[in-house]
N, C-alpha and C. Protein backbone atom coordinates (compact mmCIF):
# COMPACT_ATOMS: atom_id res chain seq x y z
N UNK A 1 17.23 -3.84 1.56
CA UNK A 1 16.23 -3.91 2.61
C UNK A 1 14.94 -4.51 2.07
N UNK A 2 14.13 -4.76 3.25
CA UNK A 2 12.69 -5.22 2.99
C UNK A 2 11.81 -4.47 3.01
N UNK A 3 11.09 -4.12 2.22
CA UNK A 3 9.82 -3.02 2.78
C UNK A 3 8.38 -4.30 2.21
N UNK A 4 7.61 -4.04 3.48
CA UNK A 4 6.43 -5.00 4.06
C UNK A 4 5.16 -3.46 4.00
N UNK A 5 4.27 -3.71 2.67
CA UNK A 5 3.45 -2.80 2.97
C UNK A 5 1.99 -3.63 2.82
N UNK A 6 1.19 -3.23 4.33
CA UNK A 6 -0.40 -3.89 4.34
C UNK A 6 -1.23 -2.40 4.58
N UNK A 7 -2.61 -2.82 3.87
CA UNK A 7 -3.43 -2.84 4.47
C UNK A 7 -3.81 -2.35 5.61
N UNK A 8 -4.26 -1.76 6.70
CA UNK A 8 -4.11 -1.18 7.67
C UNK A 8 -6.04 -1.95 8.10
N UNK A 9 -6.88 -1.51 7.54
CA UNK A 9 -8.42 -2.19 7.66
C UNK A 9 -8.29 -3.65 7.12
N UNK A 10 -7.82 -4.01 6.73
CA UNK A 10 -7.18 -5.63 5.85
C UNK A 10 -6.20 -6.87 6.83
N UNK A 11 -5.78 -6.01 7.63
CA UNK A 11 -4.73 -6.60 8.47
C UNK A 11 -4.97 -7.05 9.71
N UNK A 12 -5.16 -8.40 10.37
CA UNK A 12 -5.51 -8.32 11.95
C UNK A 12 -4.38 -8.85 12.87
N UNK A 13 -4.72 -8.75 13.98
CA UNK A 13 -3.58 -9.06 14.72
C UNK A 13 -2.44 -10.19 14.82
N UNK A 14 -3.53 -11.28 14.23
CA UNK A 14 -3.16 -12.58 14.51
C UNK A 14 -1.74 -12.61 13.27
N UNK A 15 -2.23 -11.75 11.74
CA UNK A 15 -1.32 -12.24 11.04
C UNK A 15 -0.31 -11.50 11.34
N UNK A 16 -0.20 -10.01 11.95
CA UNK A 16 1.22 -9.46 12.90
C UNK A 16 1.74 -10.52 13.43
N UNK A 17 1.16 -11.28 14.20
CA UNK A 17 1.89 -12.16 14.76
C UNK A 17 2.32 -12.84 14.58
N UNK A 18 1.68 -13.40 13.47
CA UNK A 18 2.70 -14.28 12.65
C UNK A 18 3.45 -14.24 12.03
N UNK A 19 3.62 -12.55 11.36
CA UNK A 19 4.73 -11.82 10.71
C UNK A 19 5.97 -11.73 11.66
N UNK A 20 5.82 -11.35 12.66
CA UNK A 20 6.71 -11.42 13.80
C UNK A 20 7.51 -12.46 14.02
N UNK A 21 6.65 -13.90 13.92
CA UNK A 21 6.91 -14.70 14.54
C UNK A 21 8.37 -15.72 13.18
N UNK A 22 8.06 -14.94 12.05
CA UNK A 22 8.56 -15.81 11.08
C UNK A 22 9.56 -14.67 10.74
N UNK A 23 9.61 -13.54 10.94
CA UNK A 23 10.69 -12.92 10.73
C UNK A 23 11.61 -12.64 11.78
N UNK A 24 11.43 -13.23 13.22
CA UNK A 24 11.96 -13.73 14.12
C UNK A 24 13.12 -14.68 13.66
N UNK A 25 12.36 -15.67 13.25
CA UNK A 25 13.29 -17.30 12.80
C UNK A 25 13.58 -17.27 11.58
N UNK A 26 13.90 -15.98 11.28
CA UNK A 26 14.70 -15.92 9.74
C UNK A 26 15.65 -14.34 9.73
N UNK A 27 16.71 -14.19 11.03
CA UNK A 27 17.22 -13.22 11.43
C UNK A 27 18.35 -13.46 10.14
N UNK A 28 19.11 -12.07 9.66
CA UNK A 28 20.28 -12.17 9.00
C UNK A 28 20.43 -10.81 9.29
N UNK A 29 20.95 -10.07 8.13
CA UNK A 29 21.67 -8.76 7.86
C UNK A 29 20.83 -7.59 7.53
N UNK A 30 19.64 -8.37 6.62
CA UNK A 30 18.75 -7.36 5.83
C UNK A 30 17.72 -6.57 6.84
N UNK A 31 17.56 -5.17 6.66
CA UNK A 31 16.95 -4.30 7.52
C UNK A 31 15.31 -4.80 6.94
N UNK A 32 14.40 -4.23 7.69
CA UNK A 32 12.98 -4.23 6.99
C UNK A 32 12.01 -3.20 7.77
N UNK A 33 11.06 -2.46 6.19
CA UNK A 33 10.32 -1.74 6.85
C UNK A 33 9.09 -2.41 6.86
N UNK A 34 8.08 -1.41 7.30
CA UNK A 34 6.47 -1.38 7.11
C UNK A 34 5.93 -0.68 6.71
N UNK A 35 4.93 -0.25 5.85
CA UNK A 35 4.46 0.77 5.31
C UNK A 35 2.83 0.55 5.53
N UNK A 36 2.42 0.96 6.25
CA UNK A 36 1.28 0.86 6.50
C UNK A 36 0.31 1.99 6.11
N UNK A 37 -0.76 1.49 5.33
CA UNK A 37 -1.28 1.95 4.52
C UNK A 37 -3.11 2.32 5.13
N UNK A 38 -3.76 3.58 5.20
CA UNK A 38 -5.11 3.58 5.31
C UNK A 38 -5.49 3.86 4.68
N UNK A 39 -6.85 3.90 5.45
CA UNK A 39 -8.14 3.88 3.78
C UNK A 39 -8.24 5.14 3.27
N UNK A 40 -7.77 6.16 4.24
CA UNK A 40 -8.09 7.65 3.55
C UNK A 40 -6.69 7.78 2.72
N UNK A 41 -5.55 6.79 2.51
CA UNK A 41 -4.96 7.15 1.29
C UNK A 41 -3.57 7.65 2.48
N UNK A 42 -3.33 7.95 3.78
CA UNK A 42 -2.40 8.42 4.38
C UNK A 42 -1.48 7.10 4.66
N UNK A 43 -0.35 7.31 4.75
CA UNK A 43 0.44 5.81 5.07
C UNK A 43 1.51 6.27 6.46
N UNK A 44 1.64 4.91 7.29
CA UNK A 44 2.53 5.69 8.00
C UNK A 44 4.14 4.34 7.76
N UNK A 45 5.46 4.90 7.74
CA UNK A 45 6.67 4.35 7.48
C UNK A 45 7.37 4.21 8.78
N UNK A 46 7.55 2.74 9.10
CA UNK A 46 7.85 1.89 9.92
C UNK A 46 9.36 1.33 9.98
N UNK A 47 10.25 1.51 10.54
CA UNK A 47 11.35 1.28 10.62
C UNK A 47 11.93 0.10 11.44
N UNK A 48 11.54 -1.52 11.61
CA UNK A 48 11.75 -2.28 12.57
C UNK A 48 13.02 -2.54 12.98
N UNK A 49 13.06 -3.03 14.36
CA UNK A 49 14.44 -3.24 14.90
C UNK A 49 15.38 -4.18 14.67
N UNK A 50 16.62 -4.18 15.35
CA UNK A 50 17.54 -5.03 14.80
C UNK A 50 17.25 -6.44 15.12
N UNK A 51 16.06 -7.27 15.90
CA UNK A 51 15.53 -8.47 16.03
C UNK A 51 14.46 -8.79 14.92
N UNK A 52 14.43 -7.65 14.15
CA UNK A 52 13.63 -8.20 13.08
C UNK A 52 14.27 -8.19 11.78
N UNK A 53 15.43 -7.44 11.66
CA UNK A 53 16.52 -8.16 10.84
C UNK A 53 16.53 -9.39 10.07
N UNK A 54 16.39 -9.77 8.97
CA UNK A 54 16.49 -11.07 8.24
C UNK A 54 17.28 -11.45 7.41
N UNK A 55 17.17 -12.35 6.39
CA UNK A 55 17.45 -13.14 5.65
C UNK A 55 17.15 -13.48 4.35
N UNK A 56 17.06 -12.57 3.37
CA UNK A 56 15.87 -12.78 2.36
C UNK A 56 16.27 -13.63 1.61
N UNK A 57 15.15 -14.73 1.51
CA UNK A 57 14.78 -15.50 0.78
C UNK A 57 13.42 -16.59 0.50
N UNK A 58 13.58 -17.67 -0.07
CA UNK A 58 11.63 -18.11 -0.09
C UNK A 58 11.20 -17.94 0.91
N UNK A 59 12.01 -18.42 2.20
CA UNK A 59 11.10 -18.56 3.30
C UNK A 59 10.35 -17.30 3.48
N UNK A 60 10.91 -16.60 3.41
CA UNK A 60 10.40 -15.06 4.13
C UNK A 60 9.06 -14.48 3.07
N UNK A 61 9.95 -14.47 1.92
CA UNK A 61 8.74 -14.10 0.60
C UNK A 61 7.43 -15.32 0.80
N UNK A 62 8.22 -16.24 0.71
CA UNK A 62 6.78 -17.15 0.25
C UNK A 62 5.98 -17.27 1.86
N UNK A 63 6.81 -17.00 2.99
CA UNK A 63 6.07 -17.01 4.12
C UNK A 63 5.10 -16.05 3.93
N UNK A 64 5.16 -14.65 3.81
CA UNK A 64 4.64 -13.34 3.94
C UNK A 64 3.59 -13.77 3.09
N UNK A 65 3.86 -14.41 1.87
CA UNK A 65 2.54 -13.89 0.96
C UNK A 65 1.46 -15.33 1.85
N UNK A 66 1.97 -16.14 2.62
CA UNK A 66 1.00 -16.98 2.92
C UNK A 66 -0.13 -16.41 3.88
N UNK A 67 0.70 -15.68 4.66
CA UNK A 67 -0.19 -14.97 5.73
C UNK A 67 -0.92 -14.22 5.69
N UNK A 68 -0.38 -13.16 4.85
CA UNK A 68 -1.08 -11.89 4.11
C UNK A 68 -2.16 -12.42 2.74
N UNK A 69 -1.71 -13.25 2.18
CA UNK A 69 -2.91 -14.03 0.89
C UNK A 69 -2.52 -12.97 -0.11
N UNK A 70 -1.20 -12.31 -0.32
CA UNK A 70 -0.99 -11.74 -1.19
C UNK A 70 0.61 -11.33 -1.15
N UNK A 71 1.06 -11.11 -2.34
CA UNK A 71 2.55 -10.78 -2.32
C UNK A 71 2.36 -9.09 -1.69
N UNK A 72 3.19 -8.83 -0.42
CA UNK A 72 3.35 -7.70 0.33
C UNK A 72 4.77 -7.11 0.80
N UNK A 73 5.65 -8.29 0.02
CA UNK A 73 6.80 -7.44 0.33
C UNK A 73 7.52 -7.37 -0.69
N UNK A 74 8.81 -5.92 -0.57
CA UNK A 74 9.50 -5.57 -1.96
C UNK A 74 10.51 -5.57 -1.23
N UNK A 75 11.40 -5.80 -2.32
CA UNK A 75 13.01 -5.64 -2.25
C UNK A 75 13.69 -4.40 -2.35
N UNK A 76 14.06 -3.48 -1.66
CA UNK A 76 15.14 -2.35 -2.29
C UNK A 76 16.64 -2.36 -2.19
């Protein structure tokens, strides 16, 4: 699986959307979470659906870190 952890004060809408929009057009097998992270240190764990399902590989990695301006996703 994918686990995708941001930022929560760091994160705005636009780049959700573009997370969406690229893990849309890179559907496969692999599940993916979110781990969303706040400032007081509490996180909440995100379980996305089977349309967000992917494919891992550059596209997805090297997409994510473009949007985010930082490497944000792990492999398990």
């Amino acid at each position: 699986s994918v686990s995708i952890r941001l930022l929560v004060d760091k994160t705005s809408p636009a780049q959700l959307d573009k997370m969406a929009h690229l893990l849309g057009k890179t559907q496969g097998p692999c599940p993916v979470s979110l781990v969303l992270a706040m400032k007081d240190g509490a996180e909440a764990f995100l379980q996305l659906g089977r349309d967000f399902k992917v494919e891992v590989g550059d596209e997805v990695l090297s997409g994510l870190e473009k949007i985010f301006g930082e490497q944000v996703a792990e492999l398990r």
